[in-house]
C-alpha atoms as a PDB file:
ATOM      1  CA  UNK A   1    -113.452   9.876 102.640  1.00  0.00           C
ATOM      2  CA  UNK A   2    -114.384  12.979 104.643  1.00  0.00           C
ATOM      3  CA  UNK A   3    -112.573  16.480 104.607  1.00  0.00           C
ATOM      4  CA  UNK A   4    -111.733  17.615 107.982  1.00  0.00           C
ATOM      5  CA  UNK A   5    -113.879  20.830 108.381  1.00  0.00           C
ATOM      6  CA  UNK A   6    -110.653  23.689 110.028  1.00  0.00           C
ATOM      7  CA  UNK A   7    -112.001  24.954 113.464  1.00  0.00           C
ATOM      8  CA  UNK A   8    -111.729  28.823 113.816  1.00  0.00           C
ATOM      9  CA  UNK A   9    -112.312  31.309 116.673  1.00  0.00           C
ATOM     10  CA  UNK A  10    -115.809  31.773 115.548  1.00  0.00           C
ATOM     11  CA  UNK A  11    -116.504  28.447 116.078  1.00  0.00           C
ATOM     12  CA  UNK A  12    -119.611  28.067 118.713  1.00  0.00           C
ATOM     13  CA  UNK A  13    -118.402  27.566 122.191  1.00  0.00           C
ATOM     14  CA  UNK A  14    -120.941  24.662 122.755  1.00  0.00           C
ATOM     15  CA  UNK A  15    -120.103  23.072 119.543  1.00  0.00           C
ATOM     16  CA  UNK A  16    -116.400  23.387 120.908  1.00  0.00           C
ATOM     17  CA  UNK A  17    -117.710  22.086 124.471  1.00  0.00           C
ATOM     18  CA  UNK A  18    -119.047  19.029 122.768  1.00  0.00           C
ATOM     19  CA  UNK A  19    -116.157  18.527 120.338  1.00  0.00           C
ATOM     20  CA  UNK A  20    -113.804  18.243 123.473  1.00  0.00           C
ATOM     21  CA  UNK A  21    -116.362  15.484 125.296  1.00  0.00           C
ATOM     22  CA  UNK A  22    -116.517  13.177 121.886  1.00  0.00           C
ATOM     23  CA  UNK A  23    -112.906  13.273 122.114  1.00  0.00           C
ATOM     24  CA  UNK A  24    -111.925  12.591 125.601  1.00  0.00           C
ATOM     25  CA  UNK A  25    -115.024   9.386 125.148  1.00  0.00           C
ATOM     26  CA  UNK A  26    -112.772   8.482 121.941  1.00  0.00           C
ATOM     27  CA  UNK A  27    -109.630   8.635 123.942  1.00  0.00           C
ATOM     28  CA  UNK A  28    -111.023   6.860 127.315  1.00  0.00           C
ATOM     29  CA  UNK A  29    -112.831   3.782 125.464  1.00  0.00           C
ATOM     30  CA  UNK A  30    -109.725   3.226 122.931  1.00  0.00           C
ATOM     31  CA  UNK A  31    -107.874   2.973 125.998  1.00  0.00           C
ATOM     32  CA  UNK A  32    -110.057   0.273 127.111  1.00  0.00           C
ATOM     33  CA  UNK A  33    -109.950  -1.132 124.028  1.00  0.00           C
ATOM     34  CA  UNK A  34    -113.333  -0.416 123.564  1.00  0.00           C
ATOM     35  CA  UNK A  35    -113.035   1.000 119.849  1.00  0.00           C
ATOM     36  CA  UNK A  36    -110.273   1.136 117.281  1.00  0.00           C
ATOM     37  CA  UNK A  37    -109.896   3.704 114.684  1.00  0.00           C
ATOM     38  CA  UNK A  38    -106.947   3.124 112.098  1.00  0.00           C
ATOM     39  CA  UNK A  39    -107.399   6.805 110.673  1.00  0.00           C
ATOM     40  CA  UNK A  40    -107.149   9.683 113.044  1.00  0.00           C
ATOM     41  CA  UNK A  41    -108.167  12.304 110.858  1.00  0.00           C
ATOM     42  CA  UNK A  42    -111.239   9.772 109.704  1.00  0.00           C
ATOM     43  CA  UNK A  43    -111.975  10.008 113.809  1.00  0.00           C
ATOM     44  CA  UNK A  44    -111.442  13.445 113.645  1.00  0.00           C
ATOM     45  CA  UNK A  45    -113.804  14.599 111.336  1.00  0.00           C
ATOM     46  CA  UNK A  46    -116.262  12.242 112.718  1.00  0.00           C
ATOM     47  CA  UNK A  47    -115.723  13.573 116.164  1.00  0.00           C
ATOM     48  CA  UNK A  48    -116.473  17.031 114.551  1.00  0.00           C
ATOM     49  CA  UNK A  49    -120.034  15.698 112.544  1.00  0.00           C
ATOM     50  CA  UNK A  50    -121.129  13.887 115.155  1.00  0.00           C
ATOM     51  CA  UNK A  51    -120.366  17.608 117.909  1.00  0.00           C
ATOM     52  CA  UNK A  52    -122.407  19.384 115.263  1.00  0.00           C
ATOM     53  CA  UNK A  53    -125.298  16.314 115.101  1.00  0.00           C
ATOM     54  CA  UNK A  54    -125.171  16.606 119.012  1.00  0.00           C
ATOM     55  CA  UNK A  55    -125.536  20.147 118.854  1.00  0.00           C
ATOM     56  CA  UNK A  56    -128.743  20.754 116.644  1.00  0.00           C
ATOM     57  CA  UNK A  57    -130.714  18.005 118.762  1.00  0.00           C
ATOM     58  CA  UNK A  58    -129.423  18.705 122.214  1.00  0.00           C
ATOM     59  CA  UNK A  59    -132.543  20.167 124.199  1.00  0.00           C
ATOM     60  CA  UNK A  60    -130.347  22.908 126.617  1.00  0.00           C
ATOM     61  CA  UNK A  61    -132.631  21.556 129.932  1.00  0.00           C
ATOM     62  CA  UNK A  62    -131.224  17.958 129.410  1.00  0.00           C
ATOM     63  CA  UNK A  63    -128.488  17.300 131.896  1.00  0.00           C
ATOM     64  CA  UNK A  64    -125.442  17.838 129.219  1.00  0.00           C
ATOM     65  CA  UNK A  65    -122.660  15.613 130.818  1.00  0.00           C
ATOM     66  CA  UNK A  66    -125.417  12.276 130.965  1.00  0.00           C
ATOM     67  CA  UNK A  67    -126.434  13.098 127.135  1.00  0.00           C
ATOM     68  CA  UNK A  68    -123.300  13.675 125.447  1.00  0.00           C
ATOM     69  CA  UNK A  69    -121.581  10.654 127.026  1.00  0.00           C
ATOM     70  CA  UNK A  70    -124.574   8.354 125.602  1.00  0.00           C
ATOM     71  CA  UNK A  71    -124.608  10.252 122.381  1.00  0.00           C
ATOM     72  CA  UNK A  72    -120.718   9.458 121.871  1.00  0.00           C
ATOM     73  CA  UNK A  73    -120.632   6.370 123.618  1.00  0.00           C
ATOM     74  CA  UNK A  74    -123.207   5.165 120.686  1.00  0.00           C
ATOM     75  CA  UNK A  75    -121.993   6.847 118.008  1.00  0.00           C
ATOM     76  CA  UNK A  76    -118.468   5.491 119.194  1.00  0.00           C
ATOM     77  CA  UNK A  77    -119.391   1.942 119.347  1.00  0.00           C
ATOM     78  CA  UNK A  78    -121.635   1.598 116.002  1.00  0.00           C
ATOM     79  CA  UNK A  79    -118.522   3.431 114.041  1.00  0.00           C
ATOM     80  CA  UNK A  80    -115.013   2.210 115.727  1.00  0.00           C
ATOM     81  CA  UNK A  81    -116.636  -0.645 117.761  1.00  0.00           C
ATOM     82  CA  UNK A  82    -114.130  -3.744 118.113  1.00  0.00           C
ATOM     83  CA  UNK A  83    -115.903  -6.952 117.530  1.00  0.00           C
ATOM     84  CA  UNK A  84    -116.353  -9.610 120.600  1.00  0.00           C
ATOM     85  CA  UNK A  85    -116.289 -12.585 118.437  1.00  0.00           C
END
């Protein structure tokens, strides 16, 4: 099991930027019923690796919105995924 890594002020405003966009694609598809996580704080802390993943590969003249929504999206689906069987 992960430890949640504690946010501070110094935290990098795009890291925080892409924290917030993980989480709101987290929120949206598991209230599709796109994904199911039985441990928030296990989604937390992935939410938070995954920001910090996004961040050290993101090239700053992609379009930001269209990238981060794919990057979560996938991440998203391969982790918390529901089955369609």
């Amino acid at each position: 099991m992960r430890t949640v890594k504690c946010m501070t002020k110094r935290t990098n405003p795009c890291l925080r930027e892409a924290i917030a966009d993980i989480a709101y694609n987290a929120g949206w598809m598991a209230s599709r019923g796109e994904i199911e996580a039985v441990d928030s704080r296990e989604l937390v802390s992935s939410i938070i690796t995954w920001a910090e993943e996004f961040e050290r590969g993101f090239d700053r003249g992609d379009d930001y919105i269209l990238a981060v929504d794919e990057f979560a999206k996938s991440k998203l689906i391969e982790t918390y995924g529901k089955s369609t069987a």
